[in-house]
PDB file of N, CA and C in Angstrom:
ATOM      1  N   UNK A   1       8.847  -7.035   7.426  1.00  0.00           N
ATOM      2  CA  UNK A   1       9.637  -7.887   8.294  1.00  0.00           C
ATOM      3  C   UNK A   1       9.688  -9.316   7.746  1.00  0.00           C
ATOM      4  N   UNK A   2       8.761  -9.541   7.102  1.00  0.00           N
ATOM      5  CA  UNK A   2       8.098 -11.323   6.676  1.00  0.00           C
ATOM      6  C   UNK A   2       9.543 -11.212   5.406  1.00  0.00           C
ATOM      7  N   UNK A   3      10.230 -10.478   4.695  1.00  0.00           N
ATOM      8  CA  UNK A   3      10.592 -10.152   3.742  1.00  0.00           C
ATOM      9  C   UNK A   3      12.394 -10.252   4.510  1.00  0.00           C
ATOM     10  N   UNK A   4      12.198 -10.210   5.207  1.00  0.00           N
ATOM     11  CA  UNK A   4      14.062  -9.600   5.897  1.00  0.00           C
ATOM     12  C   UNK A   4      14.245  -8.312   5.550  1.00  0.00           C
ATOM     13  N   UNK A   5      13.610  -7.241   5.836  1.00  0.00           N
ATOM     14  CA  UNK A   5      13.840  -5.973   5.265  1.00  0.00           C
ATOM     15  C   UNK A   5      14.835  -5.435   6.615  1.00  0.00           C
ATOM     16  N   UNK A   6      15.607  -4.817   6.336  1.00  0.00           N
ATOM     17  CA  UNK A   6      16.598  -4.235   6.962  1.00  0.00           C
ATOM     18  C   UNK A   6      16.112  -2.856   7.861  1.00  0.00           C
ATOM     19  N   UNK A   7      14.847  -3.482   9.066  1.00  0.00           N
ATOM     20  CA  UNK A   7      14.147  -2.775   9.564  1.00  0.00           C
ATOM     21  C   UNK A   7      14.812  -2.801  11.252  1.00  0.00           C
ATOM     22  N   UNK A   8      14.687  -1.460  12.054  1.00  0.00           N
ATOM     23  CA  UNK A   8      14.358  -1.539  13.333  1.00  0.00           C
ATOM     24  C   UNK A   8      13.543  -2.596  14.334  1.00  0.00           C
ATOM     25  N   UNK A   9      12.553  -2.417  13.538  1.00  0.00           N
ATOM     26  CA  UNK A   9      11.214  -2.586  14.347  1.00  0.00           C
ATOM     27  C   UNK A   9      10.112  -3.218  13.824  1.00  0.00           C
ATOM     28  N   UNK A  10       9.050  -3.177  13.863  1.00  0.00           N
ATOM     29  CA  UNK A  10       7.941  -3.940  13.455  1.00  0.00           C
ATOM     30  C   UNK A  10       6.139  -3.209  14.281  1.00  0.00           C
ATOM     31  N   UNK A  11       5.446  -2.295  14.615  1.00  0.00           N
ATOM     32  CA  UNK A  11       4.225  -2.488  14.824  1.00  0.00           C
ATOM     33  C   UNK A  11       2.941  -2.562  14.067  1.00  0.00           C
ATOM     34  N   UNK A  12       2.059  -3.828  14.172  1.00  0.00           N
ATOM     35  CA  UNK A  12       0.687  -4.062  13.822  1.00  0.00           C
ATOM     36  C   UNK A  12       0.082  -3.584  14.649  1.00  0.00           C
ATOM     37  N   UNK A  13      -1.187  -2.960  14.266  1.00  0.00           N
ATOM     38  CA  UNK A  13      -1.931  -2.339  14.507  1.00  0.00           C
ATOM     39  C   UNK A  13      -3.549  -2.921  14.402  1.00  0.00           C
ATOM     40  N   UNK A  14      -3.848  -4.122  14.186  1.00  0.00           N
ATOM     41  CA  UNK A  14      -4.930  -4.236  13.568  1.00  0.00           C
ATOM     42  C   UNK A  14      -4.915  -4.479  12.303  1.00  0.00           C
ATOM     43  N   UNK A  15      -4.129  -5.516  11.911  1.00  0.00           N
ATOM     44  CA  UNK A  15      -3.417  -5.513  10.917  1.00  0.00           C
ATOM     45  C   UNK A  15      -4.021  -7.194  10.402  1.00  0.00           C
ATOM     46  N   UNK A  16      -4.189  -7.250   8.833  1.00  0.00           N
ATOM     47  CA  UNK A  16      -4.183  -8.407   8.212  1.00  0.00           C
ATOM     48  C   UNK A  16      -2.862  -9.442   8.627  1.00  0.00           C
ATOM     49  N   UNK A  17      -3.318 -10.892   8.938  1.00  0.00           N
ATOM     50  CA  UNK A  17      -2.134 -12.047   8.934  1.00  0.00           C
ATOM     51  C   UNK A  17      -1.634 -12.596   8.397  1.00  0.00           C
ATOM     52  N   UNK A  18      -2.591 -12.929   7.546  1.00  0.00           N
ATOM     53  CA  UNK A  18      -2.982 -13.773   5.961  1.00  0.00           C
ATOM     54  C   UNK A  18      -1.658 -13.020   5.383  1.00  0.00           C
ATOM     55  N   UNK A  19      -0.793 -13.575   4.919  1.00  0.00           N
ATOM     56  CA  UNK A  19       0.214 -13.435   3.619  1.00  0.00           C
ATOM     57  C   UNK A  19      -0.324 -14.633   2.652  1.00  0.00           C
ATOM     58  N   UNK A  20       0.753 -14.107   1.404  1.00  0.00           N
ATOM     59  CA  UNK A  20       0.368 -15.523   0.477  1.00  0.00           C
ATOM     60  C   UNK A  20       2.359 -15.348   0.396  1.00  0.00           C
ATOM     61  N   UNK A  21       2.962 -14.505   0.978  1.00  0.00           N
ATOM     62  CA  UNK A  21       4.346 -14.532   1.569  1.00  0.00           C
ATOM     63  C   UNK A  21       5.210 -14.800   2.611  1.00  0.00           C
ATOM     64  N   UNK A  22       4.986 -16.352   2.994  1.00  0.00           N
ATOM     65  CA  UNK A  22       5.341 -16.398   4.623  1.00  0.00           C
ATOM     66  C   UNK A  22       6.613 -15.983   4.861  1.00  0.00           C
ATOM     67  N   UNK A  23       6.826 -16.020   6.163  1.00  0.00           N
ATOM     68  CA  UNK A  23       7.981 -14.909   6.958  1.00  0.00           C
ATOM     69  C   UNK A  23       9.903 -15.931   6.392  1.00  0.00           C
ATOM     70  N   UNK A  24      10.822 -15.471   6.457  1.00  0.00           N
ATOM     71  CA  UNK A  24      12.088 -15.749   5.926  1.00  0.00           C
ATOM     72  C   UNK A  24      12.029 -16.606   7.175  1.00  0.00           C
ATOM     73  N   UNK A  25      12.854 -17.965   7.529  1.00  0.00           N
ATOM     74  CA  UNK A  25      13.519 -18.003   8.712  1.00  0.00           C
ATOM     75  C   UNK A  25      14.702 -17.136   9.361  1.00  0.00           C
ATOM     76  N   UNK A  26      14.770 -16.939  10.358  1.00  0.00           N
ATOM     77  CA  UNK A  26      15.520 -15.974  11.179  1.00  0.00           C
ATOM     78  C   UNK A  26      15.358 -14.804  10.936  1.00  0.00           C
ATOM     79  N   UNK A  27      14.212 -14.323  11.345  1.00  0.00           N
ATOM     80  CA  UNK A  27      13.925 -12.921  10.956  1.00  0.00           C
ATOM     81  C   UNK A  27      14.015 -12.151  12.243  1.00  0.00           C
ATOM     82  N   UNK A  28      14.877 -11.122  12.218  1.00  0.00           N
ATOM     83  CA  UNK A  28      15.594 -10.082  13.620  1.00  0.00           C
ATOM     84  C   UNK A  28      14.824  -8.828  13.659  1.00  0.00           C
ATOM     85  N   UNK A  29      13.918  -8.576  13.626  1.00  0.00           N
ATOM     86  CA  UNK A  29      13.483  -7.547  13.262  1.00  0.00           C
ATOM     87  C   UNK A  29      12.491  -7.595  14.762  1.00  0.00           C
ATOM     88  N   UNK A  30      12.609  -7.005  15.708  1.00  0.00           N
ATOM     89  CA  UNK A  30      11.213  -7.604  16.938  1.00  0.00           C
ATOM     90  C   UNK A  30       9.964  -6.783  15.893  1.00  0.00           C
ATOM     91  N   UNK A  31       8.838  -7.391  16.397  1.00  0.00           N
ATOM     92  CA  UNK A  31       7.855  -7.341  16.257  1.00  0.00           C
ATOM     93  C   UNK A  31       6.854  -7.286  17.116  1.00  0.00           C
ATOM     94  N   UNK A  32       5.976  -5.976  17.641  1.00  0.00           N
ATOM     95  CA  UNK A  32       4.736  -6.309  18.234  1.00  0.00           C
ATOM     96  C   UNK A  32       3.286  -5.895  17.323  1.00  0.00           C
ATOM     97  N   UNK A  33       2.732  -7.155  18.036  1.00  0.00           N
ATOM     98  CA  UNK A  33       1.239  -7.576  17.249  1.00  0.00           C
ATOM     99  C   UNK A  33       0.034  -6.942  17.841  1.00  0.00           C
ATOM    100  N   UNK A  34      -0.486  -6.130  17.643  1.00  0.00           N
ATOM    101  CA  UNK A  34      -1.748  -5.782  18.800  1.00  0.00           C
ATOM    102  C   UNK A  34      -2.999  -6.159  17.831  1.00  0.00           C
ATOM    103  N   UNK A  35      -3.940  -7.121  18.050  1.00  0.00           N
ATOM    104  CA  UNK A  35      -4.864  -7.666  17.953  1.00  0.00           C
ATOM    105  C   UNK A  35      -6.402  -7.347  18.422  1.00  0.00           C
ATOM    106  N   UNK A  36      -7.046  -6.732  17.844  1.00  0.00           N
ATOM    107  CA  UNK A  36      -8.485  -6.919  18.795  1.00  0.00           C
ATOM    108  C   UNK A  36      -9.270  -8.219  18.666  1.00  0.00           C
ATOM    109  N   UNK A  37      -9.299  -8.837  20.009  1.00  0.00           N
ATOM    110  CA  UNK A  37      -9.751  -9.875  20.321  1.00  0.00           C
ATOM    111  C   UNK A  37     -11.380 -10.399  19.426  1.00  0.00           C
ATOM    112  N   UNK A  38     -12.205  -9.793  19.208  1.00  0.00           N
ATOM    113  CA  UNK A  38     -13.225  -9.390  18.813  1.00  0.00           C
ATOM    114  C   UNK A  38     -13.165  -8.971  17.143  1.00  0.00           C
ATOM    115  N   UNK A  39     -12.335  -8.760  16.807  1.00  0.00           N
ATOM    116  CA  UNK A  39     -12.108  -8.364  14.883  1.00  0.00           C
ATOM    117  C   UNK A  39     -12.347  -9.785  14.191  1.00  0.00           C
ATOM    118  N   UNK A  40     -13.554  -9.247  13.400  1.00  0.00           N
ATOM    119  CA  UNK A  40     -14.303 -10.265  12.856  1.00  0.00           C
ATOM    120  C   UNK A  40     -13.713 -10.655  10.945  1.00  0.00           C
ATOM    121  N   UNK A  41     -12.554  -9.734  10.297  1.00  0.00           N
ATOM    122  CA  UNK A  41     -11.860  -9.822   9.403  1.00  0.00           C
ATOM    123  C   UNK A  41     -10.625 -10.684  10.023  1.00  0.00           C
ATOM    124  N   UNK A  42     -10.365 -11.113  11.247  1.00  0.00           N
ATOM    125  CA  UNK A  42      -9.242 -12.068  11.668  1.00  0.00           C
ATOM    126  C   UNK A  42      -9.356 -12.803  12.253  1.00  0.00           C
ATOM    127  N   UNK A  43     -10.074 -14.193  11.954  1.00  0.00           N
ATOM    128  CA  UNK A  43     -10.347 -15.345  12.092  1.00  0.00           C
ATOM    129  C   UNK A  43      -9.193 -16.341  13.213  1.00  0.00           C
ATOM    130  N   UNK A  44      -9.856 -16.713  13.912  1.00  0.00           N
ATOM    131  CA  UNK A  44      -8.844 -17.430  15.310  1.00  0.00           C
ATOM    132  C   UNK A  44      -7.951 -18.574  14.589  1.00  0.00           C
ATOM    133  N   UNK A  45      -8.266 -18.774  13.429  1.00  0.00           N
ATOM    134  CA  UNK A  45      -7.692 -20.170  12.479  1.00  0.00           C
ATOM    135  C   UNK A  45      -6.564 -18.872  12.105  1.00  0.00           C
ATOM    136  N   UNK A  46      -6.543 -17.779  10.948  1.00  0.00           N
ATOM    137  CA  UNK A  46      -5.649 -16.824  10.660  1.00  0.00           C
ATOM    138  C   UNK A  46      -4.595 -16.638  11.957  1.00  0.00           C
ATOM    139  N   UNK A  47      -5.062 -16.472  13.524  1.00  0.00           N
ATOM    140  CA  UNK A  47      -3.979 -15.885  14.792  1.00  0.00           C
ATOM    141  C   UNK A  47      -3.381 -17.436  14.654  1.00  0.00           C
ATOM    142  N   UNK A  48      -3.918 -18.512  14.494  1.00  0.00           N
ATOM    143  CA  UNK A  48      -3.080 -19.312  14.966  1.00  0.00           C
ATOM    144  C   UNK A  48      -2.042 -19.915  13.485  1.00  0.00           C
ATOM    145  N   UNK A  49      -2.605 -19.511  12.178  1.00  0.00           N
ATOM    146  CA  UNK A  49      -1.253 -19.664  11.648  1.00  0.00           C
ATOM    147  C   UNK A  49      -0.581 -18.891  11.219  1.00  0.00           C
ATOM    148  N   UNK A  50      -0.738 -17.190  11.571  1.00  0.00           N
ATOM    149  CA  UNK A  50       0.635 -16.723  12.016  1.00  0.00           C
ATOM    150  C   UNK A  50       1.365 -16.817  13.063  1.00  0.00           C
ATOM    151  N   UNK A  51       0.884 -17.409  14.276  1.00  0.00           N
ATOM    152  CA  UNK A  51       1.993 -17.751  15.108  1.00  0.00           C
ATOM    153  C   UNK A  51       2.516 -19.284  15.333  1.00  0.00           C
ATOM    154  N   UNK A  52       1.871 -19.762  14.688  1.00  0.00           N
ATOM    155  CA  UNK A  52       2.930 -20.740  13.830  1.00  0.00           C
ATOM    156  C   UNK A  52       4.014 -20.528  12.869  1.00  0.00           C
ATOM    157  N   UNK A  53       3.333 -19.101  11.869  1.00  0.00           N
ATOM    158  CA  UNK A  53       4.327 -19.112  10.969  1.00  0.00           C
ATOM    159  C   UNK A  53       5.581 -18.367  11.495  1.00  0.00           C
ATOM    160  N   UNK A  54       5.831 -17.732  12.702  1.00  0.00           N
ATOM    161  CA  UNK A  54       6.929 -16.813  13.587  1.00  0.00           C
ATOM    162  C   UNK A  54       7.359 -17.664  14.258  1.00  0.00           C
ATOM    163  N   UNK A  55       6.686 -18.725  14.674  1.00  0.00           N
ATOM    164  CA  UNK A  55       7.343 -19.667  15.905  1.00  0.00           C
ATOM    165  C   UNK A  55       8.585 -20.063  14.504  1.00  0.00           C
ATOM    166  N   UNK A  56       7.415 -20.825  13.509  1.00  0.00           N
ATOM    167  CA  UNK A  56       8.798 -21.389  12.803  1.00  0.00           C
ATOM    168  C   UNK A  56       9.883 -20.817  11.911  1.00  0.00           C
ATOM    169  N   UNK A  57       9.662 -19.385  11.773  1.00  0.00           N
ATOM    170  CA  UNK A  57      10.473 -18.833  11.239  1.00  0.00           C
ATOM    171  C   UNK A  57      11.703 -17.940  12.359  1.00  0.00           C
ATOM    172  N   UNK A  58      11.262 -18.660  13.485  1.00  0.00           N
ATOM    173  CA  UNK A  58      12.185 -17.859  15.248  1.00  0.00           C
ATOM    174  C   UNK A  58      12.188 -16.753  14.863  1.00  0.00           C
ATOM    175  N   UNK A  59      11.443 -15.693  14.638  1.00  0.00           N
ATOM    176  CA  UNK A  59      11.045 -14.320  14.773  1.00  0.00           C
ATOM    177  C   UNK A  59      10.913 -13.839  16.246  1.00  0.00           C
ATOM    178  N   UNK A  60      11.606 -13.030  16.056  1.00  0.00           N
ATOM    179  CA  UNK A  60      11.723 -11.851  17.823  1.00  0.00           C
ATOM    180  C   UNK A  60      10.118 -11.083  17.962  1.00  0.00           C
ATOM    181  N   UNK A  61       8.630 -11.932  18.252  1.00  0.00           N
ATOM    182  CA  UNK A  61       7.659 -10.899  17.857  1.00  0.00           C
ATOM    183  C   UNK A  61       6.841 -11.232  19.582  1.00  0.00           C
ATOM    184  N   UNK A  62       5.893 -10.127  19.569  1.00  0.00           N
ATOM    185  CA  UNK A  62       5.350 -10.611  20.798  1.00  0.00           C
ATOM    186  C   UNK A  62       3.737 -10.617  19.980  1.00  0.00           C
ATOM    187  N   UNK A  63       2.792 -11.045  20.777  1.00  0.00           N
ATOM    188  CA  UNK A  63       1.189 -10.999  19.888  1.00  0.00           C
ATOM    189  C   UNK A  63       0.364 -10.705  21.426  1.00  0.00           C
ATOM    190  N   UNK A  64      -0.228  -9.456  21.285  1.00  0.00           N
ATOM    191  CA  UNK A  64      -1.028  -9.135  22.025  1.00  0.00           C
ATOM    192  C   UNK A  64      -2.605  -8.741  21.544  1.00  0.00           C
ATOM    193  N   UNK A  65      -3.531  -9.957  22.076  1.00  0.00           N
ATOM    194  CA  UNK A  65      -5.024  -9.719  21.934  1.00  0.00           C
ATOM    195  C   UNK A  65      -5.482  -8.790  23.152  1.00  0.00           C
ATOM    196  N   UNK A  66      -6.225  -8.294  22.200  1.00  0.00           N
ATOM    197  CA  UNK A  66      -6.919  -6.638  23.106  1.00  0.00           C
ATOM    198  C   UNK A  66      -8.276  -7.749  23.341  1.00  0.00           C
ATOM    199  N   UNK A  67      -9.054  -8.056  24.551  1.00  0.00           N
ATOM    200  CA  UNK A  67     -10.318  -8.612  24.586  1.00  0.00           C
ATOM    201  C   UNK A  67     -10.917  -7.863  24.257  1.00  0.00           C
ATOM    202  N   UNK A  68     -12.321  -7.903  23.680  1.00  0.00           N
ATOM    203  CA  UNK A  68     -13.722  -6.774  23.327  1.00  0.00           C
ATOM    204  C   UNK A  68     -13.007  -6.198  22.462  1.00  0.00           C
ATOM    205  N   UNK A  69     -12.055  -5.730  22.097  1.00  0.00           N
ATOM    206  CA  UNK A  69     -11.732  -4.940  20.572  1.00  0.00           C
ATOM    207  C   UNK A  69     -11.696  -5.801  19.458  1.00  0.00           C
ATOM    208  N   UNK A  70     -11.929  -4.589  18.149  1.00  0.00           N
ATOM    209  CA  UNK A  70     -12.925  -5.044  17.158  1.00  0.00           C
ATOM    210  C   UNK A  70     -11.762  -4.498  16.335  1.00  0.00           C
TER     211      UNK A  70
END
């Protein structure tokens, strides 16, 4: 999706944030994020600059933290 790929859809799963490829602006692709609140490979500094990097690229995504999941 970070790419403009000529996709439907978008689900993370528990998924790395970290690119060294940030997202295109205007990227149409929705996106949902499911997060475990608790995953110690995704650092609260990492959640907050990918949703910086969607805010500023106006990406259609939603980001949902699971609390206690790992």
């Amino acid at each position: 999706a970070r790419r403009g790929e000529p996709l439907l859809g978008v689900v993370s799963f528990h998924g790395a944030l970290v690119t060294n490829t940030p997202a295109k602006p205007g990227i149409k692709v929705p996106m949902l994020v499911e997060h475990g609140a608790k995953d110690s490979m995704v650092t609260p500094e990492n959640v907050t600059a990918f949703k910086k990097e969607m805010d500023d690229a106006k990406a259609d995504y939603k980001f949902v933290s699971i609390d206690g999941a790992k």
